[in-house]
C-alpha atoms as a PDB file:
ATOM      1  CA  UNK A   1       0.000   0.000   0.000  1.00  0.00           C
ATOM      2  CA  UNK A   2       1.203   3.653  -1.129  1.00  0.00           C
ATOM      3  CA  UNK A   3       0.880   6.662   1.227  1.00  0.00           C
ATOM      4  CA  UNK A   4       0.662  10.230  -0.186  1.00  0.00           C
ATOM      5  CA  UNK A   5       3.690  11.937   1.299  1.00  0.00           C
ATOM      6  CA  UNK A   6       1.171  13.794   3.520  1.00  0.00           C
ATOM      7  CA  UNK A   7       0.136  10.848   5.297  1.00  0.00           C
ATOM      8  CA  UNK A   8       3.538  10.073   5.893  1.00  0.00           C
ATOM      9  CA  UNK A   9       4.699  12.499   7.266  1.00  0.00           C
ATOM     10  CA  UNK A  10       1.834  12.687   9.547  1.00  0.00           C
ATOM     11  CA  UNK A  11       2.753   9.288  10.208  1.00  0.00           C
ATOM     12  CA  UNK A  12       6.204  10.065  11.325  1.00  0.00           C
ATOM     13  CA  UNK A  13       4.843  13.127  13.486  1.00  0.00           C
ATOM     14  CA  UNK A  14       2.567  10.964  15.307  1.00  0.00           C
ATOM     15  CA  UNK A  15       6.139   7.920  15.837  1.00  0.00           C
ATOM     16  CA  UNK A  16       7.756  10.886  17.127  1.00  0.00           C
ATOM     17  CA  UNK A  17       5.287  12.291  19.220  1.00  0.00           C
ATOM     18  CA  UNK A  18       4.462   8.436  20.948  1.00  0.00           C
ATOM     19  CA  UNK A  19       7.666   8.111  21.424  1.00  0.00           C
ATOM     20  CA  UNK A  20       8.682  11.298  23.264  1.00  0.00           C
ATOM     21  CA  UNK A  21       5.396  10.692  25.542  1.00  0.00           C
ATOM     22  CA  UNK A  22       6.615   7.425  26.202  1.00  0.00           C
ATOM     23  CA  UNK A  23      10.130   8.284  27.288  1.00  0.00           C
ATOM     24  CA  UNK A  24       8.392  11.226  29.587  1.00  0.00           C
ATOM     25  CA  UNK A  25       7.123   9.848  32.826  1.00  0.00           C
ATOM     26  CA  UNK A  26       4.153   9.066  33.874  1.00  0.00           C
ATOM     27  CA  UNK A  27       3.638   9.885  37.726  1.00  0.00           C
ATOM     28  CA  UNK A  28       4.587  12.691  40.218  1.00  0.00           C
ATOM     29  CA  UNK A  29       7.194   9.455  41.818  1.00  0.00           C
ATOM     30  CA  UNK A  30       9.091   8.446  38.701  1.00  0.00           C
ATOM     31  CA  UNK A  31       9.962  12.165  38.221  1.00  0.00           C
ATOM     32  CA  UNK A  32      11.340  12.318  41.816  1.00  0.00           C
ATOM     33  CA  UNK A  33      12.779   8.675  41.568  1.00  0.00           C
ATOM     34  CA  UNK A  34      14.412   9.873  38.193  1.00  0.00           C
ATOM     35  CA  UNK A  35      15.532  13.372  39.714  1.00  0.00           C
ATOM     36  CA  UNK A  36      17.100  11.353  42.725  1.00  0.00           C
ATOM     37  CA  UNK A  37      18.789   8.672  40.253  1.00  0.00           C
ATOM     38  CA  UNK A  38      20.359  11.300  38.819  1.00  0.00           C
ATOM     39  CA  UNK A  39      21.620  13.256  42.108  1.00  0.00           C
ATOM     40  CA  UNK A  40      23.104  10.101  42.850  1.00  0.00           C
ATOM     41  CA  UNK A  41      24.896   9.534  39.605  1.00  0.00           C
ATOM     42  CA  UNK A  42      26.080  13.148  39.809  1.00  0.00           C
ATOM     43  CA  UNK A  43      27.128  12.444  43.635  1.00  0.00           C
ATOM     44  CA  UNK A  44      28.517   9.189  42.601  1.00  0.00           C
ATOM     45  CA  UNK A  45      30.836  10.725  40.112  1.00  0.00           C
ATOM     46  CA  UNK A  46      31.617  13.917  42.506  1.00  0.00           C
ATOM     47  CA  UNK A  47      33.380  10.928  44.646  1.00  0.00           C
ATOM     48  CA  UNK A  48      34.838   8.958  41.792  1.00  0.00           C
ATOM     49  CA  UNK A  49      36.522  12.614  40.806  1.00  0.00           C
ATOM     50  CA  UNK A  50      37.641  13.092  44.311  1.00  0.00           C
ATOM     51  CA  UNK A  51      39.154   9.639  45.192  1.00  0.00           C
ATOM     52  CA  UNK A  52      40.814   9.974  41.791  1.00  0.00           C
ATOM     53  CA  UNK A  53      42.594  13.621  42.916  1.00  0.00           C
ATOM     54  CA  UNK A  54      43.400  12.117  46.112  1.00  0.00           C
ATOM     55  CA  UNK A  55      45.390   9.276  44.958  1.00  0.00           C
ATOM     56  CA  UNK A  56      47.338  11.228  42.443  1.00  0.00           C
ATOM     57  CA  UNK A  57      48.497  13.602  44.667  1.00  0.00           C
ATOM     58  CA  UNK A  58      49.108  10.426  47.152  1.00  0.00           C
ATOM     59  CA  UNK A  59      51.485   9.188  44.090  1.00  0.00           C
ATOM     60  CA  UNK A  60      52.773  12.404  43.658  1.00  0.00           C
ATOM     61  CA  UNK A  61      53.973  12.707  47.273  1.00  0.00           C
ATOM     62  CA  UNK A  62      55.468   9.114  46.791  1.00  0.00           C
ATOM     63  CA  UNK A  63      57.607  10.008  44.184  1.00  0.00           C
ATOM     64  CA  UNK A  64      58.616  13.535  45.659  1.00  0.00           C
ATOM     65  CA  UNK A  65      59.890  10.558  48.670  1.00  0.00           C
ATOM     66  CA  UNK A  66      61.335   8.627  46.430  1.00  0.00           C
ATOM     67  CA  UNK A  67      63.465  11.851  44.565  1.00  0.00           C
ATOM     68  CA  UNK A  68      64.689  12.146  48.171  1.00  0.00           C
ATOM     69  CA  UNK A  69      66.178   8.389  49.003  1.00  0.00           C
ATOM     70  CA  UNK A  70      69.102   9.169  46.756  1.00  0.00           C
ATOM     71  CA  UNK A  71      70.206  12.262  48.955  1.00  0.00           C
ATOM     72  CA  UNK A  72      69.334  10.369  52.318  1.00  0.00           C
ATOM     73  CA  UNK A  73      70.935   6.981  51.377  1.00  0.00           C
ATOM     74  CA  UNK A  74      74.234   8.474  49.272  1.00  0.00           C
ATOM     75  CA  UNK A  75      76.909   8.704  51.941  1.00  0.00           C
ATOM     76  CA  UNK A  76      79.194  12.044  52.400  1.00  0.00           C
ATOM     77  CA  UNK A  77      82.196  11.900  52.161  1.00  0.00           C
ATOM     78  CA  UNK A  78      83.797  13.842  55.404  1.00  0.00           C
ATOM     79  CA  UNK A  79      85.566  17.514  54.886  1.00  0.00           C
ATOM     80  CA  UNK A  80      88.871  16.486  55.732  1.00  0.00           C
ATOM     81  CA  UNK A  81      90.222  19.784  55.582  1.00  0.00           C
ATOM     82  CA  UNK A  82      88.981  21.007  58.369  1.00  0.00           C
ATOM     83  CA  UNK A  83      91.533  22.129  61.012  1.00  0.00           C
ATOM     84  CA  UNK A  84      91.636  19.424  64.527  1.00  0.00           C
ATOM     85  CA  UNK A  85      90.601  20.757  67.955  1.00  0.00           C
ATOM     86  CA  UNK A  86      93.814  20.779  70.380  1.00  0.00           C
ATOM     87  CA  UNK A  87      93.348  22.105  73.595  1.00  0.00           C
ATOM     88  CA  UNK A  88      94.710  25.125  75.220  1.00  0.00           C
ATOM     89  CA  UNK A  89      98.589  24.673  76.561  1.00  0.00           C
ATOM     90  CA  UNK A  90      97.759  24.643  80.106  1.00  0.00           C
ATOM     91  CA  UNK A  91      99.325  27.540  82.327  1.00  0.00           C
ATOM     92  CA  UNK A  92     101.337  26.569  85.245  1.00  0.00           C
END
């Protein structure tokens, strides 16, 4: 069966229209259950984002220790040109 373009577009109007209604919800509760879903997935990834900053800047405090062992491992060698301590002649 042929439709006149008019019908079909009509047609595809009406497919559109069903399904936005149908996507919509229905009832005072699914909007607050879908507002609250998505508070949650919003809080959820507030935390996910947080956790994530606080780990890198754990790791980045690691390797800030680990730029250090070098310096606190490396032994120094001694200034050996530094004058020895004699005491005073004593007076008599």
């Amino acid at each position: 069966m042929r439709l006149p373009v008019r019908h079909m577009t009509i047609l595809m109007v009406a497919t559109a229209l069903a399904a936005a209604l149908a996507a919509a919800p229905a009832s005072a509760d699914e909007v607050w259950a879908h507002d609250a879903e998505r508070s949650r997935q919003a809080r959820m990834q507030r935390d996910l984002e947080r956790s994530r900053d606080m780990q890198e800047d754990q790791h980045q405090e690691w390797m800030r220790g680990q730029r250090d062992i070098p310096r606190l491992i490396t032994p120094n060698t001694p200034n050996l040109n530094v004058p020895i301590y004699t005491s005073p002649p004593r007076l008599q």
